[in-house]
N, C-alpha and C. Protein backbone atom coordinates (compact mmCIF):
# COMPACT_ATOMS: atom_id res chain seq x y z
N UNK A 1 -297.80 -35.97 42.84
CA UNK A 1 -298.21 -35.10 41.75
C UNK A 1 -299.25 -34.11 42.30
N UNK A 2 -298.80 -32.65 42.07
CA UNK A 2 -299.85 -31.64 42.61
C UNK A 2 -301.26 -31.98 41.42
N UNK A 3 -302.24 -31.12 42.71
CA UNK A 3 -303.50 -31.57 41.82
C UNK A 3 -303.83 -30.65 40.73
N UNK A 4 -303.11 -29.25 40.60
CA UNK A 4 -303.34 -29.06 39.30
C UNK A 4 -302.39 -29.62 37.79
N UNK A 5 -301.46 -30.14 38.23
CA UNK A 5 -300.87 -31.42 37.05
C UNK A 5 -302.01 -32.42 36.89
N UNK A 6 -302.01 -32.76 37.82
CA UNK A 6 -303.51 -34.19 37.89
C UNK A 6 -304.43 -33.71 36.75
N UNK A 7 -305.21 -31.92 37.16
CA UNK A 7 -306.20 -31.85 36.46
C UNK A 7 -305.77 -30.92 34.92
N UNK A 8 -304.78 -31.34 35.00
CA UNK A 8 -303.91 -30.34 33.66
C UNK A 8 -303.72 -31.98 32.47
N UNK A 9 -303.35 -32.86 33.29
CA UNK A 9 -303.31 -34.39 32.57
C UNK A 9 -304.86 -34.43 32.15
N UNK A 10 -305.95 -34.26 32.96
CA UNK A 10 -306.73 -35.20 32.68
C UNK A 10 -307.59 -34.39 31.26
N UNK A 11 -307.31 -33.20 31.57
CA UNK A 11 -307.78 -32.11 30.75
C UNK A 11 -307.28 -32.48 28.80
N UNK A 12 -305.84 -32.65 28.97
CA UNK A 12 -305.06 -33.09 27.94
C UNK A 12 -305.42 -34.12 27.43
N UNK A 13 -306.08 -35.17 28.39
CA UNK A 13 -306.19 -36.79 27.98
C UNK A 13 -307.54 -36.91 27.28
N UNK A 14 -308.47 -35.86 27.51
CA UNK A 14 -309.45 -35.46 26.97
C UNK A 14 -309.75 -35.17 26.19
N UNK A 15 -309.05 -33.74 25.74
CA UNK A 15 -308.94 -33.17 24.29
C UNK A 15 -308.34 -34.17 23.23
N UNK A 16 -307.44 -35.14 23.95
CA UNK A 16 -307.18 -36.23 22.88
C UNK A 16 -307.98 -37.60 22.44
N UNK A 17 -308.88 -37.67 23.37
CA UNK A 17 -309.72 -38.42 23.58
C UNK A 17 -311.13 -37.83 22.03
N UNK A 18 -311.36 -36.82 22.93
CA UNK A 18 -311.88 -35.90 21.45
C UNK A 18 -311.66 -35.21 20.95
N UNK A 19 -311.07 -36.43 19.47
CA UNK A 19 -310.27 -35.57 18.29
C UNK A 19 -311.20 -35.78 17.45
N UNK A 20 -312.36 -34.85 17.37
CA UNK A 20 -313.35 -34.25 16.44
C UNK A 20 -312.84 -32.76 16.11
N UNK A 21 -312.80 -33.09 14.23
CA UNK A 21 -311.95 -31.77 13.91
C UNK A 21 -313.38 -30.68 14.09
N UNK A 22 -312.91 -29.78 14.50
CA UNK A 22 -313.48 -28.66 14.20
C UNK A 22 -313.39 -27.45 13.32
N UNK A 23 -313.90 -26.19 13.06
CA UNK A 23 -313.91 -25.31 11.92
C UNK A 23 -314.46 -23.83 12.97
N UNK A 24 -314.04 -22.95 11.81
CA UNK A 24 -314.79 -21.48 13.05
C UNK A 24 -315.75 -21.09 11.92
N UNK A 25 -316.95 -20.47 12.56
CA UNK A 25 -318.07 -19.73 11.66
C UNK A 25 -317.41 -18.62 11.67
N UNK A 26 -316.98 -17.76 11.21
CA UNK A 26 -317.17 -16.17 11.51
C UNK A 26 -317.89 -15.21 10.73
N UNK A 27 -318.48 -14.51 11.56
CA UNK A 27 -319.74 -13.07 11.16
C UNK A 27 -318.32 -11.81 11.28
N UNK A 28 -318.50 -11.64 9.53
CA UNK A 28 -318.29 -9.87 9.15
C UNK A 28 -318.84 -9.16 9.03
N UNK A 29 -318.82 -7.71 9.23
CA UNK A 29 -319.45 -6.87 8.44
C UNK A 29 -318.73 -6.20 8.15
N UNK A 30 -318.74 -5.85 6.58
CA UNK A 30 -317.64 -4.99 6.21
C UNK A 30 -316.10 -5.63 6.02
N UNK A 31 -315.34 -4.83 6.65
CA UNK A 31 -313.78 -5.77 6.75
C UNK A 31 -313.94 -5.93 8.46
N UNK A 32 -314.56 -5.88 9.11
CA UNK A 32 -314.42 -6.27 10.76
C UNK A 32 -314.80 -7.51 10.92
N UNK A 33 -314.07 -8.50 11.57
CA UNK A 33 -314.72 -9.43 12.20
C UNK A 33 -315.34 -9.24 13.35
N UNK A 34 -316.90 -9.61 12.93
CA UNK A 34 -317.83 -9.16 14.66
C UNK A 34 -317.06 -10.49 15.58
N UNK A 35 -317.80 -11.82 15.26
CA UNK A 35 -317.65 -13.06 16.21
C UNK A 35 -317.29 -14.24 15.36
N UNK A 36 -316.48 -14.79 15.88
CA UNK A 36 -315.91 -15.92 15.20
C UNK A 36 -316.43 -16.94 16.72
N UNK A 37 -317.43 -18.42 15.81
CA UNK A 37 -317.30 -19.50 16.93
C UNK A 37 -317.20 -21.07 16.10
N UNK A 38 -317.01 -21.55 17.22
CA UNK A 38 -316.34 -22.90 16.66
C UNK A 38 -317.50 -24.02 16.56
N UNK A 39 -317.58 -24.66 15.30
CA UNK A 39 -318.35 -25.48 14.71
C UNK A 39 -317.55 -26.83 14.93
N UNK A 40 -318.49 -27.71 14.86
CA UNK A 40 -318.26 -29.31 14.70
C UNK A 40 -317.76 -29.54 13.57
N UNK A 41 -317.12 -30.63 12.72
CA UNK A 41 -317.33 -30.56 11.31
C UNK A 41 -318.22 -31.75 11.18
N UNK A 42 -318.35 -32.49 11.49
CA UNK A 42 -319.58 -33.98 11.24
C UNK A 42 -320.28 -33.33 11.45
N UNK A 43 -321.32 -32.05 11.84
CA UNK A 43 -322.16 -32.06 12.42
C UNK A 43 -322.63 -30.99 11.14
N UNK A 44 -322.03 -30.77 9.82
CA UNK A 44 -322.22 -29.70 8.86
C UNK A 44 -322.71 -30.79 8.00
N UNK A 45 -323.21 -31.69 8.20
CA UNK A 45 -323.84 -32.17 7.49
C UNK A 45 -325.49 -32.52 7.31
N UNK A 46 -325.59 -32.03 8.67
CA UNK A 46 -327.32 -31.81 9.62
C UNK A 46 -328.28 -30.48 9.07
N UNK A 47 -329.03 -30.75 8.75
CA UNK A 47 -329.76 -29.73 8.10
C UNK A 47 -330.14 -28.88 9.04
N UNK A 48 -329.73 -27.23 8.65
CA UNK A 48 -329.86 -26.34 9.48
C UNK A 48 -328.79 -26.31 10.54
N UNK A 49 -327.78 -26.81 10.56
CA UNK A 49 -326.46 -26.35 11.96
C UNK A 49 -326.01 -25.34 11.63
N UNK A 50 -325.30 -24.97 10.69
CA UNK A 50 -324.86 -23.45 10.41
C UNK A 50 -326.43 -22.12 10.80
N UNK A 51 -327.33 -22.73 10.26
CA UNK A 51 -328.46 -21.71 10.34
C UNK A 51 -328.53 -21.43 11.30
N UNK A 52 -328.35 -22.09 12.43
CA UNK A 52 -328.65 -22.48 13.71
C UNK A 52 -327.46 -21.20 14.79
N UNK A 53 -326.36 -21.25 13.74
CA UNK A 53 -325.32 -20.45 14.40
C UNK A 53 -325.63 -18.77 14.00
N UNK A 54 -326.07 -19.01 12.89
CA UNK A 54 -325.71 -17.93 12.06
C UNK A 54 -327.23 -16.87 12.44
N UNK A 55 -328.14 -17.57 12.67
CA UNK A 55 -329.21 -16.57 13.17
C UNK A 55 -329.01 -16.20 14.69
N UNK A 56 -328.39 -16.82 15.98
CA UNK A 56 -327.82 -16.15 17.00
C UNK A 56 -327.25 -15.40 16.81
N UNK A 57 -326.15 -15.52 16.06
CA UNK A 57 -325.03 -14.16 16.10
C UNK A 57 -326.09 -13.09 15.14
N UNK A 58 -326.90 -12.97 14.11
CA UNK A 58 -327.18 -12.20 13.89
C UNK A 58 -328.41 -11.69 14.95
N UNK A 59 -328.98 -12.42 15.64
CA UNK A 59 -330.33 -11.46 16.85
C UNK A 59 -328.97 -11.03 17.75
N UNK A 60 -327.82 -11.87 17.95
CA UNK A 60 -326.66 -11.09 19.69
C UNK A 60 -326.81 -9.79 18.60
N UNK A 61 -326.49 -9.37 17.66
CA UNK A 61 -325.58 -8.27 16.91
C UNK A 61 -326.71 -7.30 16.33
N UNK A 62 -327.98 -7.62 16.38
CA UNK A 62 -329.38 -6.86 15.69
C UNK A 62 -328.64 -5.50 15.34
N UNK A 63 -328.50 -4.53 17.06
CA UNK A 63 -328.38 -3.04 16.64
C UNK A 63 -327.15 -2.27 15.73
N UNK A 64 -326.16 -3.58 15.66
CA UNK A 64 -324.81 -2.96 14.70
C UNK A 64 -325.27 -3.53 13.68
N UNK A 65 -326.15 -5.13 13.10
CA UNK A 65 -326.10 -4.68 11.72
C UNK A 65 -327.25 -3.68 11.31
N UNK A 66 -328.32 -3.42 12.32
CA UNK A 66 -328.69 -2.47 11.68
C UNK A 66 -328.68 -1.13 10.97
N UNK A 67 -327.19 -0.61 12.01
CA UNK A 67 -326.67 0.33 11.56
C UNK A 67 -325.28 0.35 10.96
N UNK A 68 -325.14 -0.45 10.44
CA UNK A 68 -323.97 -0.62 9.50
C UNK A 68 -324.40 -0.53 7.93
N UNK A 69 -323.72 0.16 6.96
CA UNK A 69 -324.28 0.21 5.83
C UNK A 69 -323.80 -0.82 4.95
N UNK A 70 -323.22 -1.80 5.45
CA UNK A 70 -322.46 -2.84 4.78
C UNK A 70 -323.43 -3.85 5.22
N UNK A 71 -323.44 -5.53 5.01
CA UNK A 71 -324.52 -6.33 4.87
C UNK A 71 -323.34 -7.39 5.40
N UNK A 72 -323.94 -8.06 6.57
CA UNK A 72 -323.60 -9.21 7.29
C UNK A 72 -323.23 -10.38 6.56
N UNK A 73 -321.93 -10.94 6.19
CA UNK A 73 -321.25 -11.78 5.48
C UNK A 73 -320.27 -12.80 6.50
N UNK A 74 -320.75 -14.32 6.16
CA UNK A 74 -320.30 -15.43 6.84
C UNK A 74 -319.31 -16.32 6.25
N UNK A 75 -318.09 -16.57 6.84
CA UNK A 75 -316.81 -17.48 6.22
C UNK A 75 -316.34 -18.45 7.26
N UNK A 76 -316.36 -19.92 6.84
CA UNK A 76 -316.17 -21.06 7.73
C UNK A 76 -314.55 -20.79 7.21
N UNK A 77 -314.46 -21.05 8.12
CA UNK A 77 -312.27 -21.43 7.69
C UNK A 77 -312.25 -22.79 9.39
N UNK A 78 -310.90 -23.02 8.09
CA UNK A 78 -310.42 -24.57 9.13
C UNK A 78 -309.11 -24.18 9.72
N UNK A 79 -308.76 -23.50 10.96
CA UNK A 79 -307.67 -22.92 11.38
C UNK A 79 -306.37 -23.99 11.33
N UNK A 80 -306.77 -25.47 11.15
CA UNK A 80 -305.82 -26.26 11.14
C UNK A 80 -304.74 -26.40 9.39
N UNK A 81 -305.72 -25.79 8.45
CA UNK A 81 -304.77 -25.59 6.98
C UNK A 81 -304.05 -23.84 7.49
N UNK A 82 -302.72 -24.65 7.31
CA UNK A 82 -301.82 -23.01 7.40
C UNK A 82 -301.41 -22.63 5.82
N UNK A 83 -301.32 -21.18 5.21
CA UNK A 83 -301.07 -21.00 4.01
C UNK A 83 -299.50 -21.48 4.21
N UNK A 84 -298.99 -22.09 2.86
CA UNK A 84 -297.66 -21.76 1.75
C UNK A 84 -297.22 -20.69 2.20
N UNK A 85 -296.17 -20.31 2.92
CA UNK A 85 -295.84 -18.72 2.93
C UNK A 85 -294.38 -18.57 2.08
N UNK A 86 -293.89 -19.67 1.75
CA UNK A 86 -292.20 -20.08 1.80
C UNK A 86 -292.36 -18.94 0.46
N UNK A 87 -292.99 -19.35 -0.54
CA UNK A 87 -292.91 -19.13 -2.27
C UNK A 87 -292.55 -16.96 -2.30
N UNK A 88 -293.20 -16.36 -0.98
CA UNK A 88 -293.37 -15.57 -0.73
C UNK A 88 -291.85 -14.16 -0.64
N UNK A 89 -291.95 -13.49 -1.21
CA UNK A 89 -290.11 -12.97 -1.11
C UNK A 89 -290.58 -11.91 -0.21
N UNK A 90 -289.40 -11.25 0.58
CA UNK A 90 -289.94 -10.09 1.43
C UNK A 90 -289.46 -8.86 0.49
């Protein structure tokens, strides 16, 4: 077995190893998504973890929201719920 299979297995055996669901923060402004990053979900229960995310991305981003006339707006989504699309007609 070549060694990048080896380290392609062990990589896999890992991520299954930790199956802690996760969630994405993402920072808008306006209709743009600035940064979307990935949250723990056990760990949204700790006082201050979101705060914790959410004031980095706003000091990385200072000079665009300052000049944006729209106001910095935050949405957790769980990329693992996919919408209903079936009900949908084209």
């Amino acid at each position: 077995m070549s060694s990048y299979r080896i380290a392609k297995a062990k990589k896999n055996q890992l991520l299954c190893l930790s199956n802690i669901p996760v969630m994405q923060l993402m920072m808008y402004i306006g209709n743009d998504l600035i940064e979307s990053v990935t949250i723990n979900v056990q760990d949204l229960r700790v006082p201050g973890y979101l705060g914790k995310f959410k004031r980095t991305l706003k000091d990385k981003y200072r000079e665009i929201i300052l000049s944006a006339p729209e106001s910095v707006e935050f949405l957790v989504f769980n990329p693992e719920i996919k919408p209903d699309l079936s009900n949908l007609s084209h």
